[in-house]
PDB file of N, CA and C in Angstrom:
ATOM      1  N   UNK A   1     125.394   1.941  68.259  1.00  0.00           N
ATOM      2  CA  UNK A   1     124.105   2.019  67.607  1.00  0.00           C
ATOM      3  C   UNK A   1     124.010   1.076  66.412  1.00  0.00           C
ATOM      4  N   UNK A   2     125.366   0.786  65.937  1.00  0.00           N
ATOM      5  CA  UNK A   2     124.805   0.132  64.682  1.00  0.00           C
ATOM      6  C   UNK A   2     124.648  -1.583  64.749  1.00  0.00           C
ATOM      7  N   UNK A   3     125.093  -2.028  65.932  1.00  0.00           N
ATOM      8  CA  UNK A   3     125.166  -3.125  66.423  1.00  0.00           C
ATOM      9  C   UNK A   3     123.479  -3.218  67.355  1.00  0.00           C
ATOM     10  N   UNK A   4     122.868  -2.565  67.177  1.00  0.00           N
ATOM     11  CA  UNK A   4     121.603  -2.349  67.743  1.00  0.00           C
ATOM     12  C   UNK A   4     120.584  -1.852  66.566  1.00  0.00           C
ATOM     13  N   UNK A   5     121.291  -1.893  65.722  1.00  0.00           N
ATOM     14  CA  UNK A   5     120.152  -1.414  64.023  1.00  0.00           C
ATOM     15  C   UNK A   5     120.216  -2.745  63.879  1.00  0.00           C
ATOM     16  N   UNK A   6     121.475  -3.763  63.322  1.00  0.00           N
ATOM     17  CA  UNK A   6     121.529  -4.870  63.037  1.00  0.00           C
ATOM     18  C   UNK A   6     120.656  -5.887  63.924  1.00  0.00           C
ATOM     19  N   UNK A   7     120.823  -5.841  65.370  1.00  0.00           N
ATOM     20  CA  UNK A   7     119.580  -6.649  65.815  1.00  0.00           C
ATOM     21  C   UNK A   7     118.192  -6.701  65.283  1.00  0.00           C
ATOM     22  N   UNK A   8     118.169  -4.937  65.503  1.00  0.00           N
ATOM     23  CA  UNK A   8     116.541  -4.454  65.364  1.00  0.00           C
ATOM     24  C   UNK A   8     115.890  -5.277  64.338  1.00  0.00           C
ATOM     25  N   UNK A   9     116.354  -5.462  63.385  1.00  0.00           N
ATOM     26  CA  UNK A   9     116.094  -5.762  61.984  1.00  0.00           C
ATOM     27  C   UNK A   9     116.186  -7.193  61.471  1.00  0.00           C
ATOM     28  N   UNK A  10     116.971  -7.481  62.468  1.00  0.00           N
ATOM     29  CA  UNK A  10     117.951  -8.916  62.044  1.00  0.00           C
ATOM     30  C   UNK A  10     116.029 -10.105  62.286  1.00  0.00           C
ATOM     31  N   UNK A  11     115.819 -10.748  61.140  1.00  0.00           N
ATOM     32  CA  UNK A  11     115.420 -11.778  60.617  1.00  0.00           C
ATOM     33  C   UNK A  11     114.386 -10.856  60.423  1.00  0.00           C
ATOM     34  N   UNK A  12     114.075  -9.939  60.199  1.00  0.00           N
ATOM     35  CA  UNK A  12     113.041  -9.088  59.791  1.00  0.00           C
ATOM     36  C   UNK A  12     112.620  -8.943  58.119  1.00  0.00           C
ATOM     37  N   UNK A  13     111.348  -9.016  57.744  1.00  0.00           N
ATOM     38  CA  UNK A  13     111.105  -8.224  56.334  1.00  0.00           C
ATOM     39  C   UNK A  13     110.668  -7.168  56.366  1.00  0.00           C
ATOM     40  N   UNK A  14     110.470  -6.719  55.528  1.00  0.00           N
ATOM     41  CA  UNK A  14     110.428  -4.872  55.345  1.00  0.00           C
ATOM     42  C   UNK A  14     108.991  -5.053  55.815  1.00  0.00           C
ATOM     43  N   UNK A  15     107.746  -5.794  54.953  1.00  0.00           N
ATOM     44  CA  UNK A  15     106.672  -5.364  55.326  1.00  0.00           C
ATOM     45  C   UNK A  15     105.950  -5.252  56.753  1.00  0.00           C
ATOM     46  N   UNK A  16     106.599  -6.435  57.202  1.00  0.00           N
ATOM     47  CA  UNK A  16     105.972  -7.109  58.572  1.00  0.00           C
ATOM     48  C   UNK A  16     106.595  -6.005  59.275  1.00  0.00           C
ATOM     49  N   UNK A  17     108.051  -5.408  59.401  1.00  0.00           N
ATOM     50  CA  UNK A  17     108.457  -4.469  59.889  1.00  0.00           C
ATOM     51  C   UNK A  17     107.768  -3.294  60.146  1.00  0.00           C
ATOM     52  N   UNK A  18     107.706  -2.703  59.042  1.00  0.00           N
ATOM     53  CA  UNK A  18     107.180  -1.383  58.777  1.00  0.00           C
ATOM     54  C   UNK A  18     105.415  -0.712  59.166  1.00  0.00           C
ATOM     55  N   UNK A  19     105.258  -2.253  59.592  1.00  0.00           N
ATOM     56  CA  UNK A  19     103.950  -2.223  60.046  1.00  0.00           C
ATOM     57  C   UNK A  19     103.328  -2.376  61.749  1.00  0.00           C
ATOM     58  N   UNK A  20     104.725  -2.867  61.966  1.00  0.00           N
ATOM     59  CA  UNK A  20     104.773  -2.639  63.522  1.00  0.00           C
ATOM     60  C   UNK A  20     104.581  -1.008  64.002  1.00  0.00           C
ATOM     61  N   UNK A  21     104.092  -1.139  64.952  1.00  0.00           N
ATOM     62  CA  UNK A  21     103.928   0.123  65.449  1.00  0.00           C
ATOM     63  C   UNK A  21     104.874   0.543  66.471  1.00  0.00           C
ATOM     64  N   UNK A  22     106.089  -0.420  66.944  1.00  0.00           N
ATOM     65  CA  UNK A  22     106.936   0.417  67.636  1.00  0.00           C
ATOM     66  C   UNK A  22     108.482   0.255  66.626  1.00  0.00           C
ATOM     67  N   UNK A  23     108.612  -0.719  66.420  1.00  0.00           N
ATOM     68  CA  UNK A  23     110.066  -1.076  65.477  1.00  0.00           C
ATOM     69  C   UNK A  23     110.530   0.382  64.782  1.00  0.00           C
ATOM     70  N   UNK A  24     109.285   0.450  63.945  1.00  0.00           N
ATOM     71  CA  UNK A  24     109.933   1.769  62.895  1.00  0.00           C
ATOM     72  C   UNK A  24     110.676   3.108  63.353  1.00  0.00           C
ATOM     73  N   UNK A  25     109.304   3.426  64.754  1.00  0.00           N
ATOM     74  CA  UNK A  25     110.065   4.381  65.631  1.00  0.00           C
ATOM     75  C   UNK A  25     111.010   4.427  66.415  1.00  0.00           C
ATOM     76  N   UNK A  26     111.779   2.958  66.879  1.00  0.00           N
ATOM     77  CA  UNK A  26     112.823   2.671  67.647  1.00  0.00           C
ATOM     78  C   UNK A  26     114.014   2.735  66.568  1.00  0.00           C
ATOM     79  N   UNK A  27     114.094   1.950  65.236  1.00  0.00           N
ATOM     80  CA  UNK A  27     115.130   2.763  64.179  1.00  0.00           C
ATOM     81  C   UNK A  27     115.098   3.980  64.048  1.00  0.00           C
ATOM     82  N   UNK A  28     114.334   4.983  64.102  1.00  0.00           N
ATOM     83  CA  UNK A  28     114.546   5.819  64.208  1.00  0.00           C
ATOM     84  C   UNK A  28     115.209   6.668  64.895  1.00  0.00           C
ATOM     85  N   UNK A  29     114.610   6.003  66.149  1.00  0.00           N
ATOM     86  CA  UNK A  29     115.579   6.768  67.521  1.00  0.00           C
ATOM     87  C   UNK A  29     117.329   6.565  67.636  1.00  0.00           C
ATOM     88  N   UNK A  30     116.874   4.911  67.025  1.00  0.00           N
ATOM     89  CA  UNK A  30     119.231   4.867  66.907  1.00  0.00           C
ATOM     90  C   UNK A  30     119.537   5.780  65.900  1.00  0.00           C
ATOM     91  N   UNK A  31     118.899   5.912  64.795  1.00  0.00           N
ATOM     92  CA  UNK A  31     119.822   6.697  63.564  1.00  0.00           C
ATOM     93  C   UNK A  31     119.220   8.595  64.452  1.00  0.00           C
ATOM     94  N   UNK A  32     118.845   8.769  65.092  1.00  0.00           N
ATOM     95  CA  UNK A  32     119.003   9.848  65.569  1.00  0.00           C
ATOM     96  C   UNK A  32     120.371   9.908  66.434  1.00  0.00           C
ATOM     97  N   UNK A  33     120.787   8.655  67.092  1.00  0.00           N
ATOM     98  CA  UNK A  33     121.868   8.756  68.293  1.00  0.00           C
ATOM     99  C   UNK A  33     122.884   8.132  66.919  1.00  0.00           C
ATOM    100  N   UNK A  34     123.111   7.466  66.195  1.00  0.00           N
ATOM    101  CA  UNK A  34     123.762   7.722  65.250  1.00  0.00           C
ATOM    102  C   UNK A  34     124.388   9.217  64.748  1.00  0.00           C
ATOM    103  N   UNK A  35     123.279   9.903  64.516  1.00  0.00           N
ATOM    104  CA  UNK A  35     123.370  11.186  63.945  1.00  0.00           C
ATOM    105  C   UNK A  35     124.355  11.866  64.856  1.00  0.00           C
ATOM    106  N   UNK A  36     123.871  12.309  65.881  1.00  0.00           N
ATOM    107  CA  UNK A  36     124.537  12.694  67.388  1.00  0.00           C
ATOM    108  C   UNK A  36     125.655  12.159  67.587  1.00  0.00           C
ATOM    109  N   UNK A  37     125.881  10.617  67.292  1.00  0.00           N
ATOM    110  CA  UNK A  37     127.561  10.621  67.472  1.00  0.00           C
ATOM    111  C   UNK A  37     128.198  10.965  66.306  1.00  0.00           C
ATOM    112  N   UNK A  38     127.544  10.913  65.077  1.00  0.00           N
ATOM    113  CA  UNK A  38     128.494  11.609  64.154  1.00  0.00           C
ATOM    114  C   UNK A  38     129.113  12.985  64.150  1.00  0.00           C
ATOM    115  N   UNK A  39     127.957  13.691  65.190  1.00  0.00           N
ATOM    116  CA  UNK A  39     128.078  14.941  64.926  1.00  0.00           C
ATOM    117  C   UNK A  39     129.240  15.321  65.988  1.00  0.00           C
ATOM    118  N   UNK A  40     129.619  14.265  66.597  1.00  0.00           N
ATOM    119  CA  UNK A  40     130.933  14.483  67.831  1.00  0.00           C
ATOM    120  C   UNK A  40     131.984  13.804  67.328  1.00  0.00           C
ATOM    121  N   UNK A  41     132.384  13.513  66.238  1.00  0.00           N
ATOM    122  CA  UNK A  41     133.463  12.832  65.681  1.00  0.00           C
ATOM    123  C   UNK A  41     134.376  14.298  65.145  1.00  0.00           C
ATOM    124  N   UNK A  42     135.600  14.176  65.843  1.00  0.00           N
ATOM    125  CA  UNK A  42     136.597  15.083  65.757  1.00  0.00           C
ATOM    126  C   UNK A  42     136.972  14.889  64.399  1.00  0.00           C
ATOM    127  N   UNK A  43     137.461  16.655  63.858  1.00  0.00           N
ATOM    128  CA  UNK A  43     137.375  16.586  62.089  1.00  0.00           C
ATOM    129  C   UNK A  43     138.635  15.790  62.112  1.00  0.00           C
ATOM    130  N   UNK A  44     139.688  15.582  62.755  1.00  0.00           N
ATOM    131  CA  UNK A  44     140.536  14.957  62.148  1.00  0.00           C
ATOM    132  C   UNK A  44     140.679  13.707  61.767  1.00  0.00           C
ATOM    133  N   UNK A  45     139.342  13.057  62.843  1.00  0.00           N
ATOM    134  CA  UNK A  45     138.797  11.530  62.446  1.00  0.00           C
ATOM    135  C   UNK A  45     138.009  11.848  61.359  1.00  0.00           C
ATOM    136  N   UNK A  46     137.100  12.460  60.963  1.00  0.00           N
ATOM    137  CA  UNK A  46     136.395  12.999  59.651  1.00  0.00           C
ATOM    138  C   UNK A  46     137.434  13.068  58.192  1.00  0.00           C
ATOM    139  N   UNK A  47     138.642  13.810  58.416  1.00  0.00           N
ATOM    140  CA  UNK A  47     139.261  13.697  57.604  1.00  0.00           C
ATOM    141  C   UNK A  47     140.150  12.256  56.587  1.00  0.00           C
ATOM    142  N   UNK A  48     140.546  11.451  58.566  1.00  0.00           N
ATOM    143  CA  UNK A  48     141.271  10.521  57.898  1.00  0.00           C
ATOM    144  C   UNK A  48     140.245   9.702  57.242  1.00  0.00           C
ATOM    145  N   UNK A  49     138.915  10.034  57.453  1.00  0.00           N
ATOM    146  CA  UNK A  49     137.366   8.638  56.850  1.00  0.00           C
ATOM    147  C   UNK A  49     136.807   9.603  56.202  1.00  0.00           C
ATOM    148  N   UNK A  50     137.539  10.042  55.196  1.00  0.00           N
ATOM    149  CA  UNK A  50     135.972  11.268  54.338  1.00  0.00           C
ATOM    150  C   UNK A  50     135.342  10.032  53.429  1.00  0.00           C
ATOM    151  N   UNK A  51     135.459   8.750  53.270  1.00  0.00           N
ATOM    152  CA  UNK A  51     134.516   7.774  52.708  1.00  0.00           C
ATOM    153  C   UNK A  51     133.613   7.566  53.109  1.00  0.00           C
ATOM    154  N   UNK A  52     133.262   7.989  54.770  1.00  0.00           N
ATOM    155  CA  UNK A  52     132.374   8.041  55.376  1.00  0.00           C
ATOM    156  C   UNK A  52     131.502   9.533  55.710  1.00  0.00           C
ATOM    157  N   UNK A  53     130.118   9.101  55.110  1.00  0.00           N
ATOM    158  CA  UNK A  53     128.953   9.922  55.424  1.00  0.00           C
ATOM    159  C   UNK A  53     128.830  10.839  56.662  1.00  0.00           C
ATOM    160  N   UNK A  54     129.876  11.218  57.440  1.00  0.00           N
ATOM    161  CA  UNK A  54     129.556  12.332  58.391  1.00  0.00           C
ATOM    162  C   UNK A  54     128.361  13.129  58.491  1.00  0.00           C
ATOM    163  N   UNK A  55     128.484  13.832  57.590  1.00  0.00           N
ATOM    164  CA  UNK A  55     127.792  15.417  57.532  1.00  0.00           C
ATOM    165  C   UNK A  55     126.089  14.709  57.211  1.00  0.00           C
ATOM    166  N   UNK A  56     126.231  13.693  56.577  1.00  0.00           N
ATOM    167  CA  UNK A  56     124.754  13.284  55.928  1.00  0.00           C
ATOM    168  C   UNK A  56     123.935  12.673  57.735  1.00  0.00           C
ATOM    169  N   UNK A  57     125.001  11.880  58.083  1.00  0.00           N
ATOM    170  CA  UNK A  57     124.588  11.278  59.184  1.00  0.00           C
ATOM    171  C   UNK A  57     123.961  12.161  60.513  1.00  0.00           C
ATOM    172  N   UNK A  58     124.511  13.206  60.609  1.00  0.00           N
ATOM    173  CA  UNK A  58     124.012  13.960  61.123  1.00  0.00           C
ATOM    174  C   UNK A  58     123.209  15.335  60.655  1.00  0.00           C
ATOM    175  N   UNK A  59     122.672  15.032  59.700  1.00  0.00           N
ATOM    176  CA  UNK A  59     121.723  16.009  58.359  1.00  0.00           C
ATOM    177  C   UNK A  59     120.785  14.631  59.219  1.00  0.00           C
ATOM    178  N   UNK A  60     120.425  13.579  58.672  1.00  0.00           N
ATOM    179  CA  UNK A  60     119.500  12.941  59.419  1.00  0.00           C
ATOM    180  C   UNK A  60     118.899  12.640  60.609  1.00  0.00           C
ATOM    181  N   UNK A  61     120.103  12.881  61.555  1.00  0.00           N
ATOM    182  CA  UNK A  61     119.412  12.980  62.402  1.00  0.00           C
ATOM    183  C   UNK A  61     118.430  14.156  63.188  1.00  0.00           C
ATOM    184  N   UNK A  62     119.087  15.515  62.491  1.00  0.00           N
ATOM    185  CA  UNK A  62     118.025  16.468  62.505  1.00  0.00           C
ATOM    186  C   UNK A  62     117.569  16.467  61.997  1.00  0.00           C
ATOM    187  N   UNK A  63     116.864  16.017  61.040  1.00  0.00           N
ATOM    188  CA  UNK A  63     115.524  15.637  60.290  1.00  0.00           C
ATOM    189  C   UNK A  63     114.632  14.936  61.286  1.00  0.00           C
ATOM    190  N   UNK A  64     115.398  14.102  62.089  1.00  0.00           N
ATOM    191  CA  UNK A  64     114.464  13.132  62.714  1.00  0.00           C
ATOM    192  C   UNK A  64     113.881  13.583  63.909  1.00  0.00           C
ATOM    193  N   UNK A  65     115.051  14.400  64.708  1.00  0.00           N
ATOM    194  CA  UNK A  65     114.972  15.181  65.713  1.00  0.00           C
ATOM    195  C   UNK A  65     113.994  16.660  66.226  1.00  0.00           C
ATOM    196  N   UNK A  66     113.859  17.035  64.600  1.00  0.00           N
ATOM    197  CA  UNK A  66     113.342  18.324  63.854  1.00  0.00           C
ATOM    198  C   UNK A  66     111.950  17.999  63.171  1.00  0.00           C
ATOM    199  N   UNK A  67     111.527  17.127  63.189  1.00  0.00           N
ATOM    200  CA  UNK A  67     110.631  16.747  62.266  1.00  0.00           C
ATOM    201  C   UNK A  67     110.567  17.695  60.752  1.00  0.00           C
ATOM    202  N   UNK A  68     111.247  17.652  60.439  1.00  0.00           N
ATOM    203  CA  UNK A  68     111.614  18.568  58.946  1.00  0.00           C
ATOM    204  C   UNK A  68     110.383  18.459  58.057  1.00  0.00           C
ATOM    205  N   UNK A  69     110.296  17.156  58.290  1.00  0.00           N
ATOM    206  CA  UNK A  69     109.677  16.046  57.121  1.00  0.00           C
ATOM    207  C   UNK A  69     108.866  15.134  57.669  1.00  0.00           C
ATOM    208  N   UNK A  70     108.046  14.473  57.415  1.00  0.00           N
ATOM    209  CA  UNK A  70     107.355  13.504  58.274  1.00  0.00           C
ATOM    210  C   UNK A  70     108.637  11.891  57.638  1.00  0.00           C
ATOM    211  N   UNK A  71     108.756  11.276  59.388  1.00  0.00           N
ATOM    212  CA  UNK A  71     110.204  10.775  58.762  1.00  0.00           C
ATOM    213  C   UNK A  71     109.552   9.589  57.796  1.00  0.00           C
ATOM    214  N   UNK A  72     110.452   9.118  56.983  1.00  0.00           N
ATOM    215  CA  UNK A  72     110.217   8.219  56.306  1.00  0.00           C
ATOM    216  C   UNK A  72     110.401   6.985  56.891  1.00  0.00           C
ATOM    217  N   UNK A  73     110.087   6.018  57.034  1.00  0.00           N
ATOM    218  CA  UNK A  73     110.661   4.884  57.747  1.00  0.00           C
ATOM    219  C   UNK A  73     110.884   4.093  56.877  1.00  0.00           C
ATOM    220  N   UNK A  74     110.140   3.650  55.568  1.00  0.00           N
ATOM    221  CA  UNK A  74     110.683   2.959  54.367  1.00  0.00           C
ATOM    222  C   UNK A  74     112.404   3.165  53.856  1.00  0.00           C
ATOM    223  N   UNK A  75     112.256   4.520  53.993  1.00  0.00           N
ATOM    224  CA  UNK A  75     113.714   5.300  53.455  1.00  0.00           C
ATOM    225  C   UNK A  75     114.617   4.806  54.899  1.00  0.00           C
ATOM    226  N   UNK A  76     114.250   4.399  55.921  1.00  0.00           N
ATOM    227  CA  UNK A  76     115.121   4.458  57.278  1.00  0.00           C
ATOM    228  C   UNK A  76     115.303   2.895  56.987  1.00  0.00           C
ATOM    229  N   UNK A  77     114.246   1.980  56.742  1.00  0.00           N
ATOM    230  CA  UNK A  77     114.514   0.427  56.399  1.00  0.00           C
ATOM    231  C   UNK A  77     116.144   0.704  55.349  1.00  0.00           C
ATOM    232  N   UNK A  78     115.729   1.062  54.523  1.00  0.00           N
ATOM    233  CA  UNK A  78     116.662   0.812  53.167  1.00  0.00           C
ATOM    234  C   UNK A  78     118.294   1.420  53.710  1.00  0.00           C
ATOM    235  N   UNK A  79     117.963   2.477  54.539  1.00  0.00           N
ATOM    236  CA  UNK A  79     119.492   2.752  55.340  1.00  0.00           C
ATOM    237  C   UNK A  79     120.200   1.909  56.364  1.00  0.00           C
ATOM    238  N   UNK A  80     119.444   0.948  56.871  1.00  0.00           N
ATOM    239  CA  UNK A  80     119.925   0.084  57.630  1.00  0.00           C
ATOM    240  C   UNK A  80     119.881  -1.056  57.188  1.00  0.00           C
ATOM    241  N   UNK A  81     119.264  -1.615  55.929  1.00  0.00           N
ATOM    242  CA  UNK A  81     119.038  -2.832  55.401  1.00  0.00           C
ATOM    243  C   UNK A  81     120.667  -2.469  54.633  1.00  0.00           C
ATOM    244  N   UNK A  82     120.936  -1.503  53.758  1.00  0.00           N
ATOM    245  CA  UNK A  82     121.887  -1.421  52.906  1.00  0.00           C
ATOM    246  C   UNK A  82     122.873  -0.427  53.266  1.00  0.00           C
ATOM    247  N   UNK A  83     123.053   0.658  53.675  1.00  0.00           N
ATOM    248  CA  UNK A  83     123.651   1.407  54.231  1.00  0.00           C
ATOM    249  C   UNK A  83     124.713   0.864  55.713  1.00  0.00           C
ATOM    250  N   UNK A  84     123.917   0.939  56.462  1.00  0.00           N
ATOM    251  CA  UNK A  84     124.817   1.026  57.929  1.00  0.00           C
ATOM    252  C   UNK A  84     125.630  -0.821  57.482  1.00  0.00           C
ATOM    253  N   UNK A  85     125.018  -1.917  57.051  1.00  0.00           N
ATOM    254  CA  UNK A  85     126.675  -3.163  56.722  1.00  0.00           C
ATOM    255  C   UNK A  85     127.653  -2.400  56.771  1.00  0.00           C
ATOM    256  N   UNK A  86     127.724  -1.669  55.543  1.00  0.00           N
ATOM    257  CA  UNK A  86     128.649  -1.082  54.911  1.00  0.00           C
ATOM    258  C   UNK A  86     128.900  -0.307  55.757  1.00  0.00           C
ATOM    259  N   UNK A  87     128.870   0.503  56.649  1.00  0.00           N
ATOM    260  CA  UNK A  87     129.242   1.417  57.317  1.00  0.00           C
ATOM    261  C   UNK A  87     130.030   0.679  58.463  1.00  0.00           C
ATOM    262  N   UNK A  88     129.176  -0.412  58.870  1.00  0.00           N
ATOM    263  CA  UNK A  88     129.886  -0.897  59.796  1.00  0.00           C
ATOM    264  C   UNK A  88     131.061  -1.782  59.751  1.00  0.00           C
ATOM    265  N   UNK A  89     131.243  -2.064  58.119  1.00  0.00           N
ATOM    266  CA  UNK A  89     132.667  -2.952  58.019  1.00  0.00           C
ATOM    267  C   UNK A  89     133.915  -1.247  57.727  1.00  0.00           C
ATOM    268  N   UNK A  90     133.421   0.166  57.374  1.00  0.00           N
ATOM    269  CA  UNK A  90     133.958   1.128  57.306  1.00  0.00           C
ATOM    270  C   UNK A  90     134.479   1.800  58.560  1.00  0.00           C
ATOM    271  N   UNK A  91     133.534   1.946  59.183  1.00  0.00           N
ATOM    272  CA  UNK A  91     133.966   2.715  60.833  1.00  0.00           C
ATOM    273  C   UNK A  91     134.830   2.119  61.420  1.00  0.00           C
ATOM    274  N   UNK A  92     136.476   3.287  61.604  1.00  0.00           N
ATOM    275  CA  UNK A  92     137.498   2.990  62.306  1.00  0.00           C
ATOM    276  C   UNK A  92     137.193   2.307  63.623  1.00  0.00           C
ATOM    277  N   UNK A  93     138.030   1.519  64.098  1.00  0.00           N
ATOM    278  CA  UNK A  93     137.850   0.881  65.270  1.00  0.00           C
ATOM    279  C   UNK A  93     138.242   1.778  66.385  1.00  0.00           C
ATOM    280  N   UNK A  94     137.066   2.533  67.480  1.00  0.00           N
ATOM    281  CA  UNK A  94     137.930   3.056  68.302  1.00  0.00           C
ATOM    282  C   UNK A  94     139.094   2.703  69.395  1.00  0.00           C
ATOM    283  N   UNK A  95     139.801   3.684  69.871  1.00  0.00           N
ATOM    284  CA  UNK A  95     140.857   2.903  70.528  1.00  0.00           C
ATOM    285  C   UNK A  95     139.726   2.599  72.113  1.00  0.00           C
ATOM    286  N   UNK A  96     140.520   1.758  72.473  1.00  0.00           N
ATOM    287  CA  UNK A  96     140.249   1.344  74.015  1.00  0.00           C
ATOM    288  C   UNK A  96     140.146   2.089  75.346  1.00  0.00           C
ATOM    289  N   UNK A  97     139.311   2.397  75.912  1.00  0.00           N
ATOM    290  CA  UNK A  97     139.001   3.451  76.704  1.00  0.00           C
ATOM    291  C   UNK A  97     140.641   3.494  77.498  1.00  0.00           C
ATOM    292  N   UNK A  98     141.463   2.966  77.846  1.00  0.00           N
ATOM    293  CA  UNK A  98     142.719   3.333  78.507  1.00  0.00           C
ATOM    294  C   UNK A  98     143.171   4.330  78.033  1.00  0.00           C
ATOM    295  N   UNK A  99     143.569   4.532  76.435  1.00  0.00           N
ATOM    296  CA  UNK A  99     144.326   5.236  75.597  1.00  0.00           C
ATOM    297  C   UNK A  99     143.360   6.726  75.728  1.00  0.00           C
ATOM    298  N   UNK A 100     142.449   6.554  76.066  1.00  0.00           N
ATOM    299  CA  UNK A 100     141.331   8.074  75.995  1.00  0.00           C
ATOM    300  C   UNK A 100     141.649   8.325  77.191  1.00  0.00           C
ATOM    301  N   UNK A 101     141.541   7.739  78.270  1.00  0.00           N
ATOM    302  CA  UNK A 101     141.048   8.354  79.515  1.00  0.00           C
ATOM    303  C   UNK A 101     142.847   8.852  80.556  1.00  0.00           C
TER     304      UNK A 101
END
């Protein structure tokens, strides 16, 4: 997903963005499947990365999922404009489907 936020966005400005009528709702939909895979990350991977936002990541995506709130999409720009880089030079590398399966 986060290699699919970075496209979404990639040569984008906030305004021209935010004014599209499908963009905003398609970030949305990854940081919902964001949310969802956070929420399947085994605690012991949680533990060895508590630098990483778990619990928030998937707090958002039921927000998004839930309509809690009417979502913000300004606030969803600024999480993927500044947030998910950083996340993505953070997130352990998983191992290679051999070692899982």
């Amino acid at each position: 997903m986060i290699a699919e936020i970075a496209r979404l966005i990639q040569n984008e400005q906030e305004d021209s963005f935010l004014t599209d009528l499908a963009k905003p709702h398609a970030l949305a939909m990854y940081f919902l499947r964001l949310g969802e895979s956070a929420n399947k990350v085994s605690r012991s991977t949680r533990e060895e990365h508590p630098e990483i936002a778990w619990q928030k990541m998937a707090n958002l995506r039921h927000l998004i999922a839930h309509e809690y709130r009417q979502i913000d999409h300004a606030e969803l720009w600024k999480l993927a404009t500044i947030d998910i880089p950083i996340l993505a030079q953070t997130l352990p590398v998983p191992p290679p489907p051999e070692d899982i399966l």
